[in-house]
PDB file of N, CA and C in Angstrom:
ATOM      1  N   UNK A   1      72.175 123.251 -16.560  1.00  0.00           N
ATOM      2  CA  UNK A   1      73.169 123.021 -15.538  1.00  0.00           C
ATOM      3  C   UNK A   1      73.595 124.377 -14.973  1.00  0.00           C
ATOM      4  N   UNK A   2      73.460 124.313 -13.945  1.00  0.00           N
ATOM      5  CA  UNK A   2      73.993 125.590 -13.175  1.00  0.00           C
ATOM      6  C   UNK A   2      75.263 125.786 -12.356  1.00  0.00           C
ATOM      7  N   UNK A   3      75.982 126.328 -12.535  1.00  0.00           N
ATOM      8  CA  UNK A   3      77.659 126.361 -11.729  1.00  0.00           C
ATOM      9  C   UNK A   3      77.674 127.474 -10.854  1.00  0.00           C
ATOM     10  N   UNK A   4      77.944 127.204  -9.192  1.00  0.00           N
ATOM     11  CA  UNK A   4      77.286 128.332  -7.964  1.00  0.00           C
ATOM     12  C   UNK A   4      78.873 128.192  -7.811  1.00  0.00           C
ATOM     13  N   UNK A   5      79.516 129.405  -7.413  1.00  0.00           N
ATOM     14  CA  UNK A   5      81.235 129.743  -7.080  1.00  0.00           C
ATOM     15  C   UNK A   5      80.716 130.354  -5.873  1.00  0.00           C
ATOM     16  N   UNK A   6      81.852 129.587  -4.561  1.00  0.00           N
ATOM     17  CA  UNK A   6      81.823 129.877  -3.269  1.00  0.00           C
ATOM     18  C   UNK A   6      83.700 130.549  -3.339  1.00  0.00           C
ATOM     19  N   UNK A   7      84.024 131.204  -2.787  1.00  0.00           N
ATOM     20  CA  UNK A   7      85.208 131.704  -2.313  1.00  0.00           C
ATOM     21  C   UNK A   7      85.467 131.562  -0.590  1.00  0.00           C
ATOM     22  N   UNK A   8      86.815 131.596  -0.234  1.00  0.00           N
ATOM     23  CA  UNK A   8      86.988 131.991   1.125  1.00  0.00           C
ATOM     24  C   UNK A   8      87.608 133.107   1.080  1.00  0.00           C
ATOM     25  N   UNK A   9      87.839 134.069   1.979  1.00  0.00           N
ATOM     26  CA  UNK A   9      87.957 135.409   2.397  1.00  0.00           C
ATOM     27  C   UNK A   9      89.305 135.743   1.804  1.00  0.00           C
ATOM     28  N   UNK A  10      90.409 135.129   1.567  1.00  0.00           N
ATOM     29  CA  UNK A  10      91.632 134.884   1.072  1.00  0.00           C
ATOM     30  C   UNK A  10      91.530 134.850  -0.368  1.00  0.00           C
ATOM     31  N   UNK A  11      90.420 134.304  -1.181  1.00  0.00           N
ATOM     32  CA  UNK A  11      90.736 134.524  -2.692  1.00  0.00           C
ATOM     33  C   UNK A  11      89.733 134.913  -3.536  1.00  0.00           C
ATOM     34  N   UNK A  12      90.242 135.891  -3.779  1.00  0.00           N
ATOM     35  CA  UNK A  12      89.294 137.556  -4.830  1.00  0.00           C
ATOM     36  C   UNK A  12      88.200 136.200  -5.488  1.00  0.00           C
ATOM     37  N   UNK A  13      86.990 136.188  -5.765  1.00  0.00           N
ATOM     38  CA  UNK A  13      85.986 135.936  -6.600  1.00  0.00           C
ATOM     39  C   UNK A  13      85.584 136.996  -7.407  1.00  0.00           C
ATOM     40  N   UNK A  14      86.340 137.793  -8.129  1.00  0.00           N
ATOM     41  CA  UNK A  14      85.664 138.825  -9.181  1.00  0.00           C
ATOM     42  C   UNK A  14      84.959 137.999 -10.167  1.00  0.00           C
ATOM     43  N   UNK A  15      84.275 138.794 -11.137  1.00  0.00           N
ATOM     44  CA  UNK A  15      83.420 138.262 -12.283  1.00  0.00           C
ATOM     45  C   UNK A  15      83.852 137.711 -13.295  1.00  0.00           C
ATOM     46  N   UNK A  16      85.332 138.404 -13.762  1.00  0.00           N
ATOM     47  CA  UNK A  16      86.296 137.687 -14.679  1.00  0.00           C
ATOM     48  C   UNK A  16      86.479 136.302 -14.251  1.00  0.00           C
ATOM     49  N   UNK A  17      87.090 136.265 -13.473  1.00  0.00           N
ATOM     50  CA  UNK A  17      87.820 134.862 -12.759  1.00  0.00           C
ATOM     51  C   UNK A  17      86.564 133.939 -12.418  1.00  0.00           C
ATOM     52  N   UNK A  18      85.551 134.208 -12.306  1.00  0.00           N
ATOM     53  CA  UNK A  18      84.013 133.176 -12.082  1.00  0.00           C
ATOM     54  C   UNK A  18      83.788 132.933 -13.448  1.00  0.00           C
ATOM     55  N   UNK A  19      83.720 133.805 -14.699  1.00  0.00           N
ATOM     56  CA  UNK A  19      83.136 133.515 -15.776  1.00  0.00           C
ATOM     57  C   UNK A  19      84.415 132.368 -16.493  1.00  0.00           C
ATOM     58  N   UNK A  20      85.872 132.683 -16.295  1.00  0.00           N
ATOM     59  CA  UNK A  20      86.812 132.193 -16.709  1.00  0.00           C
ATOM     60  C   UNK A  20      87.006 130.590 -16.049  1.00  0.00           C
ATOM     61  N   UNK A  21      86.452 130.225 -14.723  1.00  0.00           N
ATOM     62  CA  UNK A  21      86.125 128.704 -14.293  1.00  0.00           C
ATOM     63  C   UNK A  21      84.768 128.258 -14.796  1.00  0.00           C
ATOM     64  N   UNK A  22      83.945 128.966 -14.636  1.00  0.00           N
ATOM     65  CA  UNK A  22      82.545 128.711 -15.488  1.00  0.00           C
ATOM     66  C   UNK A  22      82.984 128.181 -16.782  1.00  0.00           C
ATOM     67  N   UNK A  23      83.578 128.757 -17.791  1.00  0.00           N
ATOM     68  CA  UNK A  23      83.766 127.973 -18.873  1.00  0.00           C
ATOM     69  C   UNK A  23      84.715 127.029 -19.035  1.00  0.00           C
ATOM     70  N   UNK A  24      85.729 126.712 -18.019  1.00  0.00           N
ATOM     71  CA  UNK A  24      86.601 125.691 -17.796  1.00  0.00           C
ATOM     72  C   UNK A  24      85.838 124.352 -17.499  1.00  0.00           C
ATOM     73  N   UNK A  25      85.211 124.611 -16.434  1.00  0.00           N
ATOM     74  CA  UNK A  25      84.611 123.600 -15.789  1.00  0.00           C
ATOM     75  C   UNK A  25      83.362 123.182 -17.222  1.00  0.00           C
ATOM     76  N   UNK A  26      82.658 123.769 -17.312  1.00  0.00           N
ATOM     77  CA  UNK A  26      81.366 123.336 -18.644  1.00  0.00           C
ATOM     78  C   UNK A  26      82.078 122.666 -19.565  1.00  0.00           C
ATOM     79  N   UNK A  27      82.731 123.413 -19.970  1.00  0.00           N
ATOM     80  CA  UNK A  27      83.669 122.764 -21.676  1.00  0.00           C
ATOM     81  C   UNK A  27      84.031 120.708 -20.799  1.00  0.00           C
ATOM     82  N   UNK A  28      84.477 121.023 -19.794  1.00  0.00           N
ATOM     83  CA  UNK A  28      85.283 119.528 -18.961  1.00  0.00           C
ATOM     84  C   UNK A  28      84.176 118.836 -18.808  1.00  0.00           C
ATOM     85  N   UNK A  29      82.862 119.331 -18.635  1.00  0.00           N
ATOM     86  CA  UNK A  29      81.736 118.480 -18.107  1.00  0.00           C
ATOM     87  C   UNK A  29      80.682 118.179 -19.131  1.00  0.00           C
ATOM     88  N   UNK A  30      81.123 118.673 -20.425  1.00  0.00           N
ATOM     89  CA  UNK A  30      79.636 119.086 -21.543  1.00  0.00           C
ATOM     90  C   UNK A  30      79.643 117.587 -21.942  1.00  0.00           C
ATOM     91  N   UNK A  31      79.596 116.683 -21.958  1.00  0.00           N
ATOM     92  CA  UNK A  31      79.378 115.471 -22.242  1.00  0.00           C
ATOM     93  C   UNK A  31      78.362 115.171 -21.525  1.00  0.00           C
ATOM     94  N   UNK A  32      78.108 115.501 -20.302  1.00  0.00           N
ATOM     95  CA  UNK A  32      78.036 114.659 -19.333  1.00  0.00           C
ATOM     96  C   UNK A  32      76.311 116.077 -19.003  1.00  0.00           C
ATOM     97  N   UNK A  33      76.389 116.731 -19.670  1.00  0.00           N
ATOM     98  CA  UNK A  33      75.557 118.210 -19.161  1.00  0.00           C
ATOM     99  C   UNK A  33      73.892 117.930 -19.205  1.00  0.00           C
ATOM    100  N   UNK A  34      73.600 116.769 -19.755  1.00  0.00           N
ATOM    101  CA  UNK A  34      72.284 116.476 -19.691  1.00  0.00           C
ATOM    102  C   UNK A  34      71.967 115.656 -18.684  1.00  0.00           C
ATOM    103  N   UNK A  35      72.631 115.047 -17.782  1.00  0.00           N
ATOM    104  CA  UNK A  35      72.457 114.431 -16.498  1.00  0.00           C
ATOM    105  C   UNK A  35      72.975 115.293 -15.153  1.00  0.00           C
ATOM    106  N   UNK A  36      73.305 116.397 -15.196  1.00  0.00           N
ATOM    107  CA  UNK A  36      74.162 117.187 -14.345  1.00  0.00           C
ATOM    108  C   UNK A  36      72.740 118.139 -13.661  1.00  0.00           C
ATOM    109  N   UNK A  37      72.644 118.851 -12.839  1.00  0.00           N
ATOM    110  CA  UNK A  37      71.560 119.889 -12.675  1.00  0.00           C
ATOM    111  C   UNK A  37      72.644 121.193 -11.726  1.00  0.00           C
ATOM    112  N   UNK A  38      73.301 120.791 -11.064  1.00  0.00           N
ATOM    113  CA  UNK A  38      74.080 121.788 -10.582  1.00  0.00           C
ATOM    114  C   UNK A  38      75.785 121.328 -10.079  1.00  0.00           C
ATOM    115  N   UNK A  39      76.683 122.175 -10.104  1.00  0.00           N
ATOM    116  CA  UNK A  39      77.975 122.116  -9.743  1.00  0.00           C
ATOM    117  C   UNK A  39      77.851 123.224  -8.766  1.00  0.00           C
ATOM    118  N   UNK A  40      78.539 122.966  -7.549  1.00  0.00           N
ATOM    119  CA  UNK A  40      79.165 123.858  -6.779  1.00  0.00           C
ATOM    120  C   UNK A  40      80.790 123.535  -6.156  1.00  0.00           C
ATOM    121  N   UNK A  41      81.246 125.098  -6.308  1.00  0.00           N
ATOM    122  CA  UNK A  41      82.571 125.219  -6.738  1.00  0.00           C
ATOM    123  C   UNK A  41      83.208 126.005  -5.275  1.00  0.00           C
ATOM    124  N   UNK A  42      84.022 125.354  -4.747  1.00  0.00           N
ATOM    125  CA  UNK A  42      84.112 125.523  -3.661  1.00  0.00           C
ATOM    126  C   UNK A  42      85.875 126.030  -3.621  1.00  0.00           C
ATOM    127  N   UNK A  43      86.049 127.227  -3.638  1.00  0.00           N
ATOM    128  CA  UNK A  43      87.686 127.630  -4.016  1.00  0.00           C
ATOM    129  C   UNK A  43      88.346 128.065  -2.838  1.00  0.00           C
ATOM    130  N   UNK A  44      89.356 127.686  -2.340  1.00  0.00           N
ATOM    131  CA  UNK A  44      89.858 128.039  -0.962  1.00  0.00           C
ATOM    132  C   UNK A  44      91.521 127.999  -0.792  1.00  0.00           C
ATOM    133  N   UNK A  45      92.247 128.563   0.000  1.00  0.00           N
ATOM    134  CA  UNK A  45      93.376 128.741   0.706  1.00  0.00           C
ATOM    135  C   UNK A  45      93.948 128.056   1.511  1.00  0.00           C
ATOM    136  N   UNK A  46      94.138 126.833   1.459  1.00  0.00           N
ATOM    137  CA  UNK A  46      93.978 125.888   2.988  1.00  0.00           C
ATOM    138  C   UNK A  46      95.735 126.857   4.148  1.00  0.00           C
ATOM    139  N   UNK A  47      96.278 127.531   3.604  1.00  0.00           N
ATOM    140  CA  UNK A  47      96.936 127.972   4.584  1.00  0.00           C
ATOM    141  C   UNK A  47      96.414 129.724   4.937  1.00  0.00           C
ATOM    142  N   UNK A  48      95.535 129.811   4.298  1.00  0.00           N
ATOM    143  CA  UNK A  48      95.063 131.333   4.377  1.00  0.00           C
ATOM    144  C   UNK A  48      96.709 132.655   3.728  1.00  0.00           C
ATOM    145  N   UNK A  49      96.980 133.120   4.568  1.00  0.00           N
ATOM    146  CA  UNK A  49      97.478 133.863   3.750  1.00  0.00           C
ATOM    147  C   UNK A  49      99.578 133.354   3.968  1.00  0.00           C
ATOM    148  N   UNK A  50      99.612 132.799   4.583  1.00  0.00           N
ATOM    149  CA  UNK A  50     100.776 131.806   4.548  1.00  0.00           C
ATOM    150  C   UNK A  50     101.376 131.053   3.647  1.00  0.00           C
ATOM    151  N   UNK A  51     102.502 131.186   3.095  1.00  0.00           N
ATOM    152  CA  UNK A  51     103.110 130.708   2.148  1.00  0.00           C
ATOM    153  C   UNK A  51     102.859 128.717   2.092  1.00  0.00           C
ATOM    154  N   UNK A  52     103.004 128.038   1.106  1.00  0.00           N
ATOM    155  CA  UNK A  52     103.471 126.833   1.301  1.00  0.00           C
ATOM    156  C   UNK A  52     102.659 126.331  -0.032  1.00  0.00           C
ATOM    157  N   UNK A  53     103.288 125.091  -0.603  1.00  0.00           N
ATOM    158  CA  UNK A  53     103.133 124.131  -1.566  1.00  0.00           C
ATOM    159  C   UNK A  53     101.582 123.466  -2.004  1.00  0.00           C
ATOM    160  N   UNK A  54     101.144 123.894  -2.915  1.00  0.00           N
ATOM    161  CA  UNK A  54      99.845 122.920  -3.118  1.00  0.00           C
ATOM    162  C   UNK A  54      98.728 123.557  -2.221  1.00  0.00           C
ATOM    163  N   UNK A  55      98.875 124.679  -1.659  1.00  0.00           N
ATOM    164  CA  UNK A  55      97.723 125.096  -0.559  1.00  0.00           C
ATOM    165  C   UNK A  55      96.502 125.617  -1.227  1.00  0.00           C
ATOM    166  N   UNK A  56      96.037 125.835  -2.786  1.00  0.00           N
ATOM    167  CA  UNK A  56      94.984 126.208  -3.630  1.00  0.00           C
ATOM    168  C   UNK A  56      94.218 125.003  -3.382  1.00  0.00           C
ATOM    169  N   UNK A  57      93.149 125.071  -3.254  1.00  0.00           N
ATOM    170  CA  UNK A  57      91.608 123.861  -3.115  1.00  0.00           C
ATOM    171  C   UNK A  57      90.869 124.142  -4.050  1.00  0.00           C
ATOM    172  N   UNK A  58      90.117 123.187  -4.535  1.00  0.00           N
ATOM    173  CA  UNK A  58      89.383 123.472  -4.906  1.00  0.00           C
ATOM    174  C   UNK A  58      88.049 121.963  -4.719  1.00  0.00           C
ATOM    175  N   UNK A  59      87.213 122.122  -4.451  1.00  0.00           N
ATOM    176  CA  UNK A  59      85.869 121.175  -4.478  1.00  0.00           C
ATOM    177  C   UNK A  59      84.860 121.381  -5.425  1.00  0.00           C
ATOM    178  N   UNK A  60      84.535 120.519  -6.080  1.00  0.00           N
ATOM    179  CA  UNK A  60      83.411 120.156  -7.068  1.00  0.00           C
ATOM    180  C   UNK A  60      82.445 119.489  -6.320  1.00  0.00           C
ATOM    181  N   UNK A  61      81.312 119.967  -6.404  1.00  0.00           N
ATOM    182  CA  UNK A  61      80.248 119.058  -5.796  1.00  0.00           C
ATOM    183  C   UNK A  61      79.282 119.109  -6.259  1.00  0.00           C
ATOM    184  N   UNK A  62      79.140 117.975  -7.349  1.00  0.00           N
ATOM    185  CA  UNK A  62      78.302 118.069  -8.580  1.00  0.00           C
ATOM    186  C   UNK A  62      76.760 116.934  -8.428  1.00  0.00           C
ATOM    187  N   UNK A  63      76.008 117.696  -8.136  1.00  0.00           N
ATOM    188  CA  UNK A  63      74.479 116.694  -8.204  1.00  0.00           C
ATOM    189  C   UNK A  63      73.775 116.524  -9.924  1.00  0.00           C
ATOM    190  N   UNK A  64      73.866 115.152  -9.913  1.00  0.00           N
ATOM    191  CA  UNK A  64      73.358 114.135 -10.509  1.00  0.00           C
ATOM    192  C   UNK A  64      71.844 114.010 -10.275  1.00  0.00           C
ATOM    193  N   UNK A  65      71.114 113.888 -11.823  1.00  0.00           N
ATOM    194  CA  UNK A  65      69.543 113.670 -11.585  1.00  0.00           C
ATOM    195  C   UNK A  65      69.130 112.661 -11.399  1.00  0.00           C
ATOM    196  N   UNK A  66      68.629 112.339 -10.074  1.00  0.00           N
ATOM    197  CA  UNK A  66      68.438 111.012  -9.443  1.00  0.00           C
ATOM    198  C   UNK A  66      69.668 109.931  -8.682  1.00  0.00           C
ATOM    199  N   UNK A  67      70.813 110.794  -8.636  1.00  0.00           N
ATOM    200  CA  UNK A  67      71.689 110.407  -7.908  1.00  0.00           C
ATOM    201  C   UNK A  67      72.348 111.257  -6.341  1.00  0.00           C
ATOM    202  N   UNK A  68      72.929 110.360  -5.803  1.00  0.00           N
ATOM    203  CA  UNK A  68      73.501 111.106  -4.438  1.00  0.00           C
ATOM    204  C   UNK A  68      74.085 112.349  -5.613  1.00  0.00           C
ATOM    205  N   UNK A  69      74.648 113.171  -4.333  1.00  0.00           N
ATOM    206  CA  UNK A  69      75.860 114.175  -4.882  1.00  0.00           C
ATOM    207  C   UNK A  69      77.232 113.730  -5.239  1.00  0.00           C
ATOM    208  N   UNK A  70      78.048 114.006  -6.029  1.00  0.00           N
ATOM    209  CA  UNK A  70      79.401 113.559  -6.256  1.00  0.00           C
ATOM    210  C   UNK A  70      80.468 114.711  -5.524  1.00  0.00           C
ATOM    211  N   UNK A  71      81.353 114.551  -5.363  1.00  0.00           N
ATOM    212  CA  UNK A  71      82.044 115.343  -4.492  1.00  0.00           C
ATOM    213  C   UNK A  71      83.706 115.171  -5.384  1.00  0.00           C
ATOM    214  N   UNK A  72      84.467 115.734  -5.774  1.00  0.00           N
ATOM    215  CA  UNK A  72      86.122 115.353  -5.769  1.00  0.00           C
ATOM    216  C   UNK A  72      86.619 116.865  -5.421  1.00  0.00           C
ATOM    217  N   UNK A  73      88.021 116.745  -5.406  1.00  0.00           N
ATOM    218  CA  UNK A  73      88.658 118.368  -4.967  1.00  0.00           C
ATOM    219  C   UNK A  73      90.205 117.475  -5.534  1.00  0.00           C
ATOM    220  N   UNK A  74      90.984 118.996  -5.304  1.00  0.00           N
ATOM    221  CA  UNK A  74      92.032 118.894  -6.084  1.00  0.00           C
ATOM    222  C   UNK A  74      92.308 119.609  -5.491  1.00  0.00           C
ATOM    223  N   UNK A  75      94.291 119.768  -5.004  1.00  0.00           N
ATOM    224  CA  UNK A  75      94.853 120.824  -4.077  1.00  0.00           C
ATOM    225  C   UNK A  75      95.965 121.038  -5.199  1.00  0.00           C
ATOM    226  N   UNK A  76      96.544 122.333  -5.577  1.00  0.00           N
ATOM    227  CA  UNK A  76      97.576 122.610  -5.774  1.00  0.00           C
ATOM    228  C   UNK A  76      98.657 123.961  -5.663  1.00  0.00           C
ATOM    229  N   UNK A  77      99.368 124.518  -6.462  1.00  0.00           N
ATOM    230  CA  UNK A  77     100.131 125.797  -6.173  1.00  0.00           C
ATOM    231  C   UNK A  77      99.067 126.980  -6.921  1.00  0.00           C
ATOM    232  N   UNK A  78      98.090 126.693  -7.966  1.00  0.00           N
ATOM    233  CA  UNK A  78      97.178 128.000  -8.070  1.00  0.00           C
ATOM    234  C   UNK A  78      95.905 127.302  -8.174  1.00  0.00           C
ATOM    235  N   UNK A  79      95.215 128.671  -8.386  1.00  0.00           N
ATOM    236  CA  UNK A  79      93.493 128.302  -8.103  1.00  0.00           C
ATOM    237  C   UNK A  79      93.599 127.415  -9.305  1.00  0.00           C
ATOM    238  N   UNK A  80      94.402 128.119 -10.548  1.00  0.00           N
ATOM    239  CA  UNK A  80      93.726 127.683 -12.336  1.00  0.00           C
ATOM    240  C   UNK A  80      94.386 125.996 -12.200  1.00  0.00           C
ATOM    241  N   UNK A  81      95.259 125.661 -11.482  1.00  0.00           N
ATOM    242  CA  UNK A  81      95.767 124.328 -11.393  1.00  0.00           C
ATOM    243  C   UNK A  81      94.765 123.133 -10.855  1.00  0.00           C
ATOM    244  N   UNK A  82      94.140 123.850  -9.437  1.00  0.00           N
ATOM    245  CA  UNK A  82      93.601 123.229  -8.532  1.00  0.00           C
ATOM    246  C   UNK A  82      92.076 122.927  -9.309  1.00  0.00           C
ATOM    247  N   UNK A  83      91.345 123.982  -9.993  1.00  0.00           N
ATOM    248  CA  UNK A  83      90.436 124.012 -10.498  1.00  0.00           C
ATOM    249  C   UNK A  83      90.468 122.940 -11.784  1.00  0.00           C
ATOM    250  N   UNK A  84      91.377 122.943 -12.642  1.00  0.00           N
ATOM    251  CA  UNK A  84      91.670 121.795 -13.660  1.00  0.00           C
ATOM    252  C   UNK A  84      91.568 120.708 -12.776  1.00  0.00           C
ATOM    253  N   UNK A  85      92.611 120.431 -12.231  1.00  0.00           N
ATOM    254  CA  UNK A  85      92.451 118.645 -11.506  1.00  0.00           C
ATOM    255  C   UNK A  85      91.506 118.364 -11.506  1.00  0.00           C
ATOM    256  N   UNK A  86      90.228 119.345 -10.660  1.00  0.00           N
ATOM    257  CA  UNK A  86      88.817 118.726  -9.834  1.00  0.00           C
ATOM    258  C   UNK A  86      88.661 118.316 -10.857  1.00  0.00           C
ATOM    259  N   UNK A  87      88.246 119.006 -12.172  1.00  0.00           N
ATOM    260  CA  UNK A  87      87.817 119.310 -13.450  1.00  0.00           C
ATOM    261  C   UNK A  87      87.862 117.676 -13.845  1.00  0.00           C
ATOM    262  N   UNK A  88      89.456 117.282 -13.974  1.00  0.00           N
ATOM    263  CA  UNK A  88      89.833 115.885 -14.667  1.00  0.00           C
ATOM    264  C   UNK A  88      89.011 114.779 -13.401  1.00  0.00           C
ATOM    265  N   UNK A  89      89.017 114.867 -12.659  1.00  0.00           N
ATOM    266  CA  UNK A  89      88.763 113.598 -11.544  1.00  0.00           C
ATOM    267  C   UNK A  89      87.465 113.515 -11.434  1.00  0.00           C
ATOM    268  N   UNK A  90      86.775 115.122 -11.735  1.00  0.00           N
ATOM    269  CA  UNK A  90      85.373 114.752 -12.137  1.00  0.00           C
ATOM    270  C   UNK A  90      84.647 113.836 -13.337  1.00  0.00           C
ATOM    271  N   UNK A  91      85.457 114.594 -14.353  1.00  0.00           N
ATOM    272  CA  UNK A  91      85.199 113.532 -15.584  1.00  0.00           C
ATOM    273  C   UNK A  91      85.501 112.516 -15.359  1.00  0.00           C
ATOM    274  N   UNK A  92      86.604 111.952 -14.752  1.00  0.00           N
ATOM    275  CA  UNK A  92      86.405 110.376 -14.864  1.00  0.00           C
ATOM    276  C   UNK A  92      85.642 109.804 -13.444  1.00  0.00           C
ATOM    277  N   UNK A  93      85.138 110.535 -12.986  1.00  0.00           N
ATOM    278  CA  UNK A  93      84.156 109.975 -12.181  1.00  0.00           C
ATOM    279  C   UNK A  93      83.358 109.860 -12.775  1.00  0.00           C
ATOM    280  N   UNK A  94      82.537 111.085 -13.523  1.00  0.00           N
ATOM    281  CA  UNK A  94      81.385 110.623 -14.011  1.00  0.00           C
ATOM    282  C   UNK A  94      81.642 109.639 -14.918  1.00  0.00           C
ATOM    283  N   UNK A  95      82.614 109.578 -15.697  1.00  0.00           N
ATOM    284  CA  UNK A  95      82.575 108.162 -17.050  1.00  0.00           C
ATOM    285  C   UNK A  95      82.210 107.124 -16.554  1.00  0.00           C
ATOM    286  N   UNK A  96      82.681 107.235 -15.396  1.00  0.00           N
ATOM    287  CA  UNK A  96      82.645 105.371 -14.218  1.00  0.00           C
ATOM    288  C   UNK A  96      81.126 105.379 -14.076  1.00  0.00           C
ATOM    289  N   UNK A  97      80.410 106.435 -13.152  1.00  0.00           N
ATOM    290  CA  UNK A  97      78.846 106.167 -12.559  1.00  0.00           C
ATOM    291  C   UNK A  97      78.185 106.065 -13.690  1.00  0.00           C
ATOM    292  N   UNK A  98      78.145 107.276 -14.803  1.00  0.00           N
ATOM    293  CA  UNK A  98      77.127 107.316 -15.807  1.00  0.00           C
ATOM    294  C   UNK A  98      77.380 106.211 -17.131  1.00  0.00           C
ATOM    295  N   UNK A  99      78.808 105.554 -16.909  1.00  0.00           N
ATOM    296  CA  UNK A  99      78.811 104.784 -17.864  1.00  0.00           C
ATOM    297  C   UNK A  99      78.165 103.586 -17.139  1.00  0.00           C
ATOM    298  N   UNK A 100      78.421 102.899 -16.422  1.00  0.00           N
ATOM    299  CA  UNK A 100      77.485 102.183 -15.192  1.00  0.00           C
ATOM    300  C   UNK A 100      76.166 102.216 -15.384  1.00  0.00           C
ATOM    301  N   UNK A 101      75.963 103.027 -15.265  1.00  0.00           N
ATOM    302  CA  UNK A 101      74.115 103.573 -15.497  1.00  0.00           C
ATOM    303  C   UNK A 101      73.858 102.813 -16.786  1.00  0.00           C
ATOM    304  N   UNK A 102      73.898 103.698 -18.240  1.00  0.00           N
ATOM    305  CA  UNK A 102      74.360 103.379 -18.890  1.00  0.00           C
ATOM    306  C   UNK A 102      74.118 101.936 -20.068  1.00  0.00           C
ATOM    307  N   UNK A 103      75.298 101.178 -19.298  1.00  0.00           N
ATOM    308  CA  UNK A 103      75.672  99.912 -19.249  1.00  0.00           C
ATOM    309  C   UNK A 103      74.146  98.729 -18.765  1.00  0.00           C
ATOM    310  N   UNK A 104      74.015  99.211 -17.522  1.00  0.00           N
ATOM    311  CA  UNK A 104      72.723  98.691 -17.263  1.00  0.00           C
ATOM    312  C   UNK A 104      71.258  99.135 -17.986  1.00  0.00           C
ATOM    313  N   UNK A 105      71.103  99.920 -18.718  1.00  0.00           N
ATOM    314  CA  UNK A 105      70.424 100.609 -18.989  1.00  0.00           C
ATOM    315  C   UNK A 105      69.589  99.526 -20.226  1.00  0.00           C
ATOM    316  N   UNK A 106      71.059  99.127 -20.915  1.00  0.00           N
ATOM    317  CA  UNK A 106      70.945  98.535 -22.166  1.00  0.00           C
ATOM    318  C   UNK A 106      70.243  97.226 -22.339  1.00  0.00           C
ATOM    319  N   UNK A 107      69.162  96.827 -23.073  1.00  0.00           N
ATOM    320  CA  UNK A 107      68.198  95.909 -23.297  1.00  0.00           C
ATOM    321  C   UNK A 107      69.487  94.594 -23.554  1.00  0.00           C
ATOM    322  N   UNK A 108      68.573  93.582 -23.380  1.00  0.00           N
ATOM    323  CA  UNK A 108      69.323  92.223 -22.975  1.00  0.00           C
ATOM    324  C   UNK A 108      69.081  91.691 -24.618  1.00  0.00           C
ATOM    325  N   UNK A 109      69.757  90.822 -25.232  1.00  0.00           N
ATOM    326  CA  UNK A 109      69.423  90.520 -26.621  1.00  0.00           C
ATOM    327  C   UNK A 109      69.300  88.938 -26.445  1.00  0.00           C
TER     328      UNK A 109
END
């Protein structure tokens, strides 16, 4: 599984802070890491450099082997906030599709 970090011009992407969501996000998704092939991490400012509430983004856009792409995002007051949410809404997305899968998967008795 591979995790690609996009930034917008407004928020530092140093190496610390990539390696420090890199292992946020894996640890949230390792269940799920043998059906996953890539995450892209999409971190942004929605007011740019303007004050205001909840303006941290963040997008997950996680491809599935043999599935469309999954997409969720999460807005809040910091990146480490915004980045958790996606984190949670991803997991229970995937519980829903891959348990689905899954579910059907299972021989009829």
């Amino acid at each position: 599984m591979k995790i690609q970090f996009n930034t917008d011009k407004t928020i530092p992407g140093d190496e610390k802070d990539q390696h420090y969501f890199t292992s946020l996000i894996a640890e949230g998704v390792k269940i799920f890491e043998s059906h996953i092939t890539r995450i892209e991490v999409h971190l942004s400012d929605e007011n740019g450099k303007k004050e205001g509430h909840n303006v941290m983004r963040c997008l997950l856009e996680t491809r599935i082997e043999g599935r469309q792409p999954l997409a969720v995002s999460c807005q809040a007051n910091t990146v480490e906030l915004a980045v958790s949410g996606a984190v949670d809404k991803l997991t229970a997305s995937l519980e829903t599709i891959l348990g689905r899968i899954q579910n059907n998967e299972k021989p009829l008795n």
